[in-house]
C-alpha atoms as a PDB file:
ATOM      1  CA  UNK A   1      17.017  19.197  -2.163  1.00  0.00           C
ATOM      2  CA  UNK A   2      14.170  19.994   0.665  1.00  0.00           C
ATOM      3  CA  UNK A   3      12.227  20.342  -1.983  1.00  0.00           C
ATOM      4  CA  UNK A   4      12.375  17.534  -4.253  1.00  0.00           C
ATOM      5  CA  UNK A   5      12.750  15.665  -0.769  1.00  0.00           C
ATOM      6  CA  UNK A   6       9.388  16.418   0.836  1.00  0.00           C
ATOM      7  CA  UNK A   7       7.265  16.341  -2.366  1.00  0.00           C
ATOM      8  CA  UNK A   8       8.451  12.883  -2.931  1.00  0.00           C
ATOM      9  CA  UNK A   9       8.243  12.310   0.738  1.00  0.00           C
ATOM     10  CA  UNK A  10       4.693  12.731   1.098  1.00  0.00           C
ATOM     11  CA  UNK A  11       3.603  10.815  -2.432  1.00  0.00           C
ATOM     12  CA  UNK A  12       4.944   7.511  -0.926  1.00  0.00           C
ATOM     13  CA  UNK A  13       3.573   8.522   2.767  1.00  0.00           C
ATOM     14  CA  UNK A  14       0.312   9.332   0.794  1.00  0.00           C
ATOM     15  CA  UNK A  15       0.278   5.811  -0.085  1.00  0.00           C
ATOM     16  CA  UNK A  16      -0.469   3.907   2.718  1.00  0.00           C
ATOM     17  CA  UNK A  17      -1.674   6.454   5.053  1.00  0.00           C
ATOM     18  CA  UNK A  18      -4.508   7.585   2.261  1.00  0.00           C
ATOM     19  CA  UNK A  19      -6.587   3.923   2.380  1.00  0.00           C
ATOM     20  CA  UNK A  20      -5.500   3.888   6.148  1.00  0.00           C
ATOM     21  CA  UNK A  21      -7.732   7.151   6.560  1.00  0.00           C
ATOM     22  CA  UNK A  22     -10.661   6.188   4.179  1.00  0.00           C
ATOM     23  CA  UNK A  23     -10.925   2.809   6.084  1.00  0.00           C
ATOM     24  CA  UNK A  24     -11.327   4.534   9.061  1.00  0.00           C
ATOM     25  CA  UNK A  25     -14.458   6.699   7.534  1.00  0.00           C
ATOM     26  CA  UNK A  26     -16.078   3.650   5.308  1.00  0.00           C
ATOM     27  CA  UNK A  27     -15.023   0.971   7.297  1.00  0.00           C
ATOM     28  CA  UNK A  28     -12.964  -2.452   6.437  1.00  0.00           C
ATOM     29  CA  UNK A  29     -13.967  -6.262   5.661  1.00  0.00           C
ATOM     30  CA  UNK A  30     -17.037  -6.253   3.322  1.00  0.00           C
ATOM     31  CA  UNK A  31     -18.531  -3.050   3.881  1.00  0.00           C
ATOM     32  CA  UNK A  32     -16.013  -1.251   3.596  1.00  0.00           C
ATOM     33  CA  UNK A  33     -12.558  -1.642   2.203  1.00  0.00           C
ATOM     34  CA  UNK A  34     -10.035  -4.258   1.982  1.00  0.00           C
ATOM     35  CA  UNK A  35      -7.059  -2.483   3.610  1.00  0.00           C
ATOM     36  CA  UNK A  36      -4.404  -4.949   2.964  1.00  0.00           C
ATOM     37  CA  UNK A  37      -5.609  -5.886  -0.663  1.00  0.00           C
ATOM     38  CA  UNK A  38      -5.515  -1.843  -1.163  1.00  0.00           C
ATOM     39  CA  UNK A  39      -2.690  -0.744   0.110  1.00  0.00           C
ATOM     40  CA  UNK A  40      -0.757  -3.869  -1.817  1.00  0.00           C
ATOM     41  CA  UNK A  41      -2.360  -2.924  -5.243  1.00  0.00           C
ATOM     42  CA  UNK A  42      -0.941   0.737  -4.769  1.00  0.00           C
ATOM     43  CA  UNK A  43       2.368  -0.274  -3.736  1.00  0.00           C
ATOM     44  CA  UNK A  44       2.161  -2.185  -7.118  1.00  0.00           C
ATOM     45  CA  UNK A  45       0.924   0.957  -9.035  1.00  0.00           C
ATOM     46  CA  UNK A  46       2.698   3.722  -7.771  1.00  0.00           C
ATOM     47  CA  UNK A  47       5.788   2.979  -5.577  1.00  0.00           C
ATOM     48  CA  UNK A  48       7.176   0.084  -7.419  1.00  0.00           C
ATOM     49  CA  UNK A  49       7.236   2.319 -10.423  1.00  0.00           C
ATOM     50  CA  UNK A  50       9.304   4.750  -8.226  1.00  0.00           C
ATOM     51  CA  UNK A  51      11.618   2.133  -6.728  1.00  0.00           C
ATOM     52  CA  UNK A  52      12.270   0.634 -10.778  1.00  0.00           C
ATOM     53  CA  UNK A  53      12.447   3.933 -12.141  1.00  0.00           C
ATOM     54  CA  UNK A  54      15.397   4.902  -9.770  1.00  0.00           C
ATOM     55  CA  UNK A  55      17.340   1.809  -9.981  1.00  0.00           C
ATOM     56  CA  UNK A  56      17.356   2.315 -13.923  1.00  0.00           C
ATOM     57  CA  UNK A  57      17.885   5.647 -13.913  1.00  0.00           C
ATOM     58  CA  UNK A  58      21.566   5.023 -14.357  1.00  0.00           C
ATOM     59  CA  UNK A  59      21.130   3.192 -17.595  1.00  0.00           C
ATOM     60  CA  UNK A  60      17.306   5.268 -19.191  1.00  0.00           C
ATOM     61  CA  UNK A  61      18.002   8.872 -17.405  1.00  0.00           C
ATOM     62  CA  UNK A  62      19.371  10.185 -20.553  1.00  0.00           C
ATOM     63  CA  UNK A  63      16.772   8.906 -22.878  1.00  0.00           C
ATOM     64  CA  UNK A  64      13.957  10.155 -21.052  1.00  0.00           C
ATOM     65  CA  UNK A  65      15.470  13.332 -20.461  1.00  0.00           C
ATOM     66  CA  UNK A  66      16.169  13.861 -24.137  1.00  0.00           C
ATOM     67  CA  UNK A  67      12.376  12.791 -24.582  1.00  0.00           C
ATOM     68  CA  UNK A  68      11.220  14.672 -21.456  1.00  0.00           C
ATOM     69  CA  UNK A  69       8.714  16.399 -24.275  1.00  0.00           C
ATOM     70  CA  UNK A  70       6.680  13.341 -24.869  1.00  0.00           C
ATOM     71  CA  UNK A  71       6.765  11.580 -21.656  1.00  0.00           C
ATOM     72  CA  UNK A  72       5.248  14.702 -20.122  1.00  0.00           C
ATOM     73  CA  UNK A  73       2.800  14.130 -22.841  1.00  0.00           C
ATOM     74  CA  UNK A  74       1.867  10.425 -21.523  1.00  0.00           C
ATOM     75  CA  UNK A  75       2.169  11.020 -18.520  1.00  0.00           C
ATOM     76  CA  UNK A  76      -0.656  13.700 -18.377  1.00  0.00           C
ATOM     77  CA  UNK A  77      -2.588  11.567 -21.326  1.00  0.00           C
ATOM     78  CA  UNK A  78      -3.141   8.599 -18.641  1.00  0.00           C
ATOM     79  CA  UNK A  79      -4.065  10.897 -15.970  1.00  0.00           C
ATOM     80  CA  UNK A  80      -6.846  13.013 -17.933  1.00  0.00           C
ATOM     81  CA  UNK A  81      -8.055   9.036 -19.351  1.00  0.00           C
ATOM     82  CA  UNK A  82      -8.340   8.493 -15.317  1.00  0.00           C
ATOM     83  CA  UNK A  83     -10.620  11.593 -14.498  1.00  0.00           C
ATOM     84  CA  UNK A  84     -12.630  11.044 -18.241  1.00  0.00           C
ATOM     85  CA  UNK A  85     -13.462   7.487 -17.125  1.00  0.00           C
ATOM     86  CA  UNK A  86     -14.343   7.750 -13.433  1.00  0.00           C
ATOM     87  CA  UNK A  87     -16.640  11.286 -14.729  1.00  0.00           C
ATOM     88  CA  UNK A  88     -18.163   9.047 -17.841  1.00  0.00           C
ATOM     89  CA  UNK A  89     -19.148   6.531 -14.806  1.00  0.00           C
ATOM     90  CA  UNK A  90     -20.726   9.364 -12.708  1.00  0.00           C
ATOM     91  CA  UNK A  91     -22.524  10.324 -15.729  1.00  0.00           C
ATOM     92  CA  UNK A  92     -23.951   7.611 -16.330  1.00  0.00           C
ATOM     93  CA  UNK A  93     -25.241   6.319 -13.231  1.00  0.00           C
ATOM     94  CA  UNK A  94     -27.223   9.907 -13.071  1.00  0.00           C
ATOM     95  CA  UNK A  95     -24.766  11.004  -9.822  1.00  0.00           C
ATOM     96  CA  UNK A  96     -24.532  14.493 -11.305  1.00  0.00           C
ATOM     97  CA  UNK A  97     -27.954  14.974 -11.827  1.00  0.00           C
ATOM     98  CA  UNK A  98     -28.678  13.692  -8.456  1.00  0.00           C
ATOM     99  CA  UNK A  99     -26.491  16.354  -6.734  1.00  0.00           C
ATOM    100  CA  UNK A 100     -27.195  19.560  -8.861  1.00  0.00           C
ATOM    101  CA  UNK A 101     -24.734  22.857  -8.488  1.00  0.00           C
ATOM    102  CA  UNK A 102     -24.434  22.777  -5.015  1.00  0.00           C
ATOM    103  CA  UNK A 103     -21.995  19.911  -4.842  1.00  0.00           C
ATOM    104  CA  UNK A 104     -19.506  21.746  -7.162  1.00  0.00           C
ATOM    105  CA  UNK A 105     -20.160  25.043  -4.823  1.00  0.00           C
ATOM    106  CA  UNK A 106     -19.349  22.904  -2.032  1.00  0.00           C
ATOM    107  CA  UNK A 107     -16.180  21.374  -3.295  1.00  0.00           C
ATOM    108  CA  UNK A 108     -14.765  24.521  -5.007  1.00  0.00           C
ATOM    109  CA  UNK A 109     -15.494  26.640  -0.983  1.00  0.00           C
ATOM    110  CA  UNK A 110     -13.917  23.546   0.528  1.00  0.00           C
ATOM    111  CA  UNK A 111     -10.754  23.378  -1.306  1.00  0.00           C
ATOM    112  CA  UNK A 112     -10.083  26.952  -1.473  1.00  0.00           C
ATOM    113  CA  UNK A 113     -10.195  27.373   2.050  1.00  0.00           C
ATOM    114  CA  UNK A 114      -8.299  24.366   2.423  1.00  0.00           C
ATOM    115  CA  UNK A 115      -5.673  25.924   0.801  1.00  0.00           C
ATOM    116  CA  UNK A 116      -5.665  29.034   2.487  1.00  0.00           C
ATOM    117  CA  UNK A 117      -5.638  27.202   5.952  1.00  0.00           C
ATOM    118  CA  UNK A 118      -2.392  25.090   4.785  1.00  0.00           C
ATOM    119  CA  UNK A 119      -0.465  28.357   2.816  1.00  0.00           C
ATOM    120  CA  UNK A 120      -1.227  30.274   5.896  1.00  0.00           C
ATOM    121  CA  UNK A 121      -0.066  27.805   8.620  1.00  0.00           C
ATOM    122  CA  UNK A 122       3.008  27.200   6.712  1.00  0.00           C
ATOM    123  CA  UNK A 123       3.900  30.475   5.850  1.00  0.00           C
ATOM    124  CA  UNK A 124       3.615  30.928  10.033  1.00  0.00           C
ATOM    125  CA  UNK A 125       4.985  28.099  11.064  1.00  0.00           C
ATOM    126  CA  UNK A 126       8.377  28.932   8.850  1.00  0.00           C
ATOM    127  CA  UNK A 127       8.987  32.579   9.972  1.00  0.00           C
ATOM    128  CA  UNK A 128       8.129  31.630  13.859  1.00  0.00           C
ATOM    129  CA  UNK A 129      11.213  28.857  13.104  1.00  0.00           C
ATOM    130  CA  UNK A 130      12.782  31.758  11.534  1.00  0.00           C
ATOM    131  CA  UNK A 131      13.694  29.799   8.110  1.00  0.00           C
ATOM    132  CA  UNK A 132      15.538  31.252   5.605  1.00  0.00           C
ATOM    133  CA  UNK A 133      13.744  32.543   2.407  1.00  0.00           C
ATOM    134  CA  UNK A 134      14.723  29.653   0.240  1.00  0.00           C
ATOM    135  CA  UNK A 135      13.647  26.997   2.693  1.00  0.00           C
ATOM    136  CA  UNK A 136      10.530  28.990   3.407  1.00  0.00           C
ATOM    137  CA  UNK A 137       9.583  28.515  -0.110  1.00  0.00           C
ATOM    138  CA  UNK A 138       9.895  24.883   0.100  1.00  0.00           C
ATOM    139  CA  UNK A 139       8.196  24.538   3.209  1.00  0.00           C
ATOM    140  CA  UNK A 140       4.935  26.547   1.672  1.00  0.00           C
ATOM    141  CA  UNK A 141       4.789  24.872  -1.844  1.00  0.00           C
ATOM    142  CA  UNK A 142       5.873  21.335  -0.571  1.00  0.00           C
ATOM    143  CA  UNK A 143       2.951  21.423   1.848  1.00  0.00           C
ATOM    144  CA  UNK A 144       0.544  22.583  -0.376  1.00  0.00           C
ATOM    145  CA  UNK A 145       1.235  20.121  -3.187  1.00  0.00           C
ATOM    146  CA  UNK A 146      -1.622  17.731  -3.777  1.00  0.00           C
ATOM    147  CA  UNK A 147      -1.328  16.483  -7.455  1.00  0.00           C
ATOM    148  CA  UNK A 148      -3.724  14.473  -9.780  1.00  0.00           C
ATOM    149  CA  UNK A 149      -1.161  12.311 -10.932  1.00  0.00           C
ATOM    150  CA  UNK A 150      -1.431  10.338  -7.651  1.00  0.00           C
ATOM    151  CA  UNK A 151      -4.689  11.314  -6.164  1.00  0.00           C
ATOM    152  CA  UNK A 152      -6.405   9.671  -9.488  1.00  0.00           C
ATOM    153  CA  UNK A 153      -4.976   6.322  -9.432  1.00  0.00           C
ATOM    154  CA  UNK A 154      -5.437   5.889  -5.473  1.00  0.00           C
ATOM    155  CA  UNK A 155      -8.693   7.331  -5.538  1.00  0.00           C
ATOM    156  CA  UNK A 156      -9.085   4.774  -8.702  1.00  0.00           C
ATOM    157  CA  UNK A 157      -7.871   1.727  -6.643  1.00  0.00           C
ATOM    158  CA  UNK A 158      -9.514   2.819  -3.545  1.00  0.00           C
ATOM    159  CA  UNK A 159     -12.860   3.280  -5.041  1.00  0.00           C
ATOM    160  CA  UNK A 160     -12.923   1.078  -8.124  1.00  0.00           C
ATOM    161  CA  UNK A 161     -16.039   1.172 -10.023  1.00  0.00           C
ATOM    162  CA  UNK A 162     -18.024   3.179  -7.758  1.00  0.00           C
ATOM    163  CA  UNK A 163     -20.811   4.897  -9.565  1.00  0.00           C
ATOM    164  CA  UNK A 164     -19.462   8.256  -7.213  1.00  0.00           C
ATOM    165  CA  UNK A 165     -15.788   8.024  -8.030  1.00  0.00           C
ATOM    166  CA  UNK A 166     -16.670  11.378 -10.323  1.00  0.00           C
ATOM    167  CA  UNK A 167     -17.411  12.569  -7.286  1.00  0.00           C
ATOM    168  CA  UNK A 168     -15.195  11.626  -4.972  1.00  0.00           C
ATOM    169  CA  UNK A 169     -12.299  13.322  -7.409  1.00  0.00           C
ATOM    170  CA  UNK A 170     -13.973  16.613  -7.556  1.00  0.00           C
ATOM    171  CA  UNK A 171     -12.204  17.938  -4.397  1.00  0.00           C
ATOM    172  CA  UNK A 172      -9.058  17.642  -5.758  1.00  0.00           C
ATOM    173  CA  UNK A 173      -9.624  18.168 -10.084  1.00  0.00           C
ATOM    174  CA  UNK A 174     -10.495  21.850  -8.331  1.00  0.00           C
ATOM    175  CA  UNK A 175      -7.516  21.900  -5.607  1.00  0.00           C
ATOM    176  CA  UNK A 176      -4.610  20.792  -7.949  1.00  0.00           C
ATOM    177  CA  UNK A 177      -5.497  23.981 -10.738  1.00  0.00           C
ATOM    178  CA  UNK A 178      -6.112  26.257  -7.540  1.00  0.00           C
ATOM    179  CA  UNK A 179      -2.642  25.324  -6.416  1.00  0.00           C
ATOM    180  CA  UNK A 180      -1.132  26.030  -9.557  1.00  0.00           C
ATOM    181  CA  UNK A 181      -2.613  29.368 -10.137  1.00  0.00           C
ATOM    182  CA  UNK A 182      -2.583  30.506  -6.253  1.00  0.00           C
ATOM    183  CA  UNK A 183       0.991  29.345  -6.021  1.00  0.00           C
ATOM    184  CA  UNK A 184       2.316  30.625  -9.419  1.00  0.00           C
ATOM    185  CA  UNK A 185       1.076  34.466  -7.993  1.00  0.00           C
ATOM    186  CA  UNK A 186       2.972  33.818  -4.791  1.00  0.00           C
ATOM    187  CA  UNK A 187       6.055  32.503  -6.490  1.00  0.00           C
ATOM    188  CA  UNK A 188       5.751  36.051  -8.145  1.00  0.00           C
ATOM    189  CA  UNK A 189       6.208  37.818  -4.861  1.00  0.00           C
ATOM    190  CA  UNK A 190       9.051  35.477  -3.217  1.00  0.00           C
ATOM    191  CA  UNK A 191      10.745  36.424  -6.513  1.00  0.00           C
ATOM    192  CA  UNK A 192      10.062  40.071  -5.831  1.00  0.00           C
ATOM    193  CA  UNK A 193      11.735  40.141  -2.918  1.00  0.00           C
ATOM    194  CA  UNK A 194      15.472  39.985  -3.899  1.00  0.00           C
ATOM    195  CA  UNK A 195      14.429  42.995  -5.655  1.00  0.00           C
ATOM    196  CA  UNK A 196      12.783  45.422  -3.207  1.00  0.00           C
ATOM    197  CA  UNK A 197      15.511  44.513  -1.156  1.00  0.00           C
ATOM    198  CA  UNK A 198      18.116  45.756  -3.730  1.00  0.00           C
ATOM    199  CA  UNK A 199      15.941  48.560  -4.823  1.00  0.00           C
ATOM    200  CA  UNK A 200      15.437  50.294  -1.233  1.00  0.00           C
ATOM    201  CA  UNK A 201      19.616  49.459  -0.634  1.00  0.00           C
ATOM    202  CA  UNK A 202      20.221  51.733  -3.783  1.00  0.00           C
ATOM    203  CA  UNK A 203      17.607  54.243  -2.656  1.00  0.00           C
ATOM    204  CA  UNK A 204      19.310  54.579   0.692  1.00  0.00           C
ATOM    205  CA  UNK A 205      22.868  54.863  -0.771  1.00  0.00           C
END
């Protein structure tokens, strides 16, 4: 339940505090962005569909769960169109030739020490409040999570056709398959534990 709690937590808080922070570093009005016309564009995109969603679930739970296979499918279909588009865009307007290697060297350091910072202050942060081993777990993937299946669309909305929106998805196309693959190895050792614990019980007996 912490879980499923915080990850959905921060996807709605993601939505209006996400153009709140990228009007603060381009600006508002005309050169910048249109904070009010923003932030109502991806309550229409992304938290209405949450709100609906819930208040049918009653009557289409079952049907999408027996068709979990295919909406998966879509759902990661419209995504990948997303990134295709906005890199198609950047193609064309010559933005990767214009920044070379260096850019993706930049973005790939950036978002793996990212990472590191937020595993590491969460892993801390939950021993010195001395959770227990399941909530520990939550607290270090939940705070970690930073998906493409939101970060697209808002970064979609946000941006709109900017020639740089390639760009400005970079950070997280790397971050989101870092998390996966960082997180699946440490999701090996929580589950490890249990087992080193019963292991040196038997050796002592």
């Amino acid at each position: 339940p912490a879980a499923i709690l915080n990850a959905s937590l921060s996807s709605v808080l993601g939505i209006f505090l996400t153009p709140w922070l990228v009007s603060l570093v381009v600006g508002t009005g005309s050169n910048g962005i249109d904070l009010g016309a923003t932030l109502l564009d991806l309550c229409t995109l992304l938290l209405l569909p949450l709100v609906l969603g819930q208040l049918l679930r009653p009557w289409l739970g079952r049907f999408f769960a027996r068709h979990k296979r295919y909406t998966n499918i879509i759902d990661k279909l419209v995504i990948l169109l997303l990134v295709y588009a906005a890199f198609c865009n950047s193609m064309v307007s010559g933005m990767w030739q214009q920044q070379g290697r260096a850019v993706l060297i930049t973005a790939f350091v950036g978002s793996a020490l990212l990472l590191a910072l937020i595993l590491w202050l969460t892993t801390r942060s939950a021993r010195a409040l001395r959770l227990s081993p399941a909530d520990e777990v939550a607290a270090v993937f939940c705070a970690s999570k930073k998906s493409l299946a939101a970060g697209a669309p808002m970064a979609a909305l946000i941006f709109g056709a900017h020639p740089g929106l390639g760009l400005i998805l970079l950070p997280i196309m790397i971050y989101h398959p870092l998390q996966l693959i960082v997180c699946s190895i440490m999701a090996e050792h929580y589950a490890s534990r249990p087992a080193l614990l019963t292991t040196s019980l038997v050796s002592a007996q």
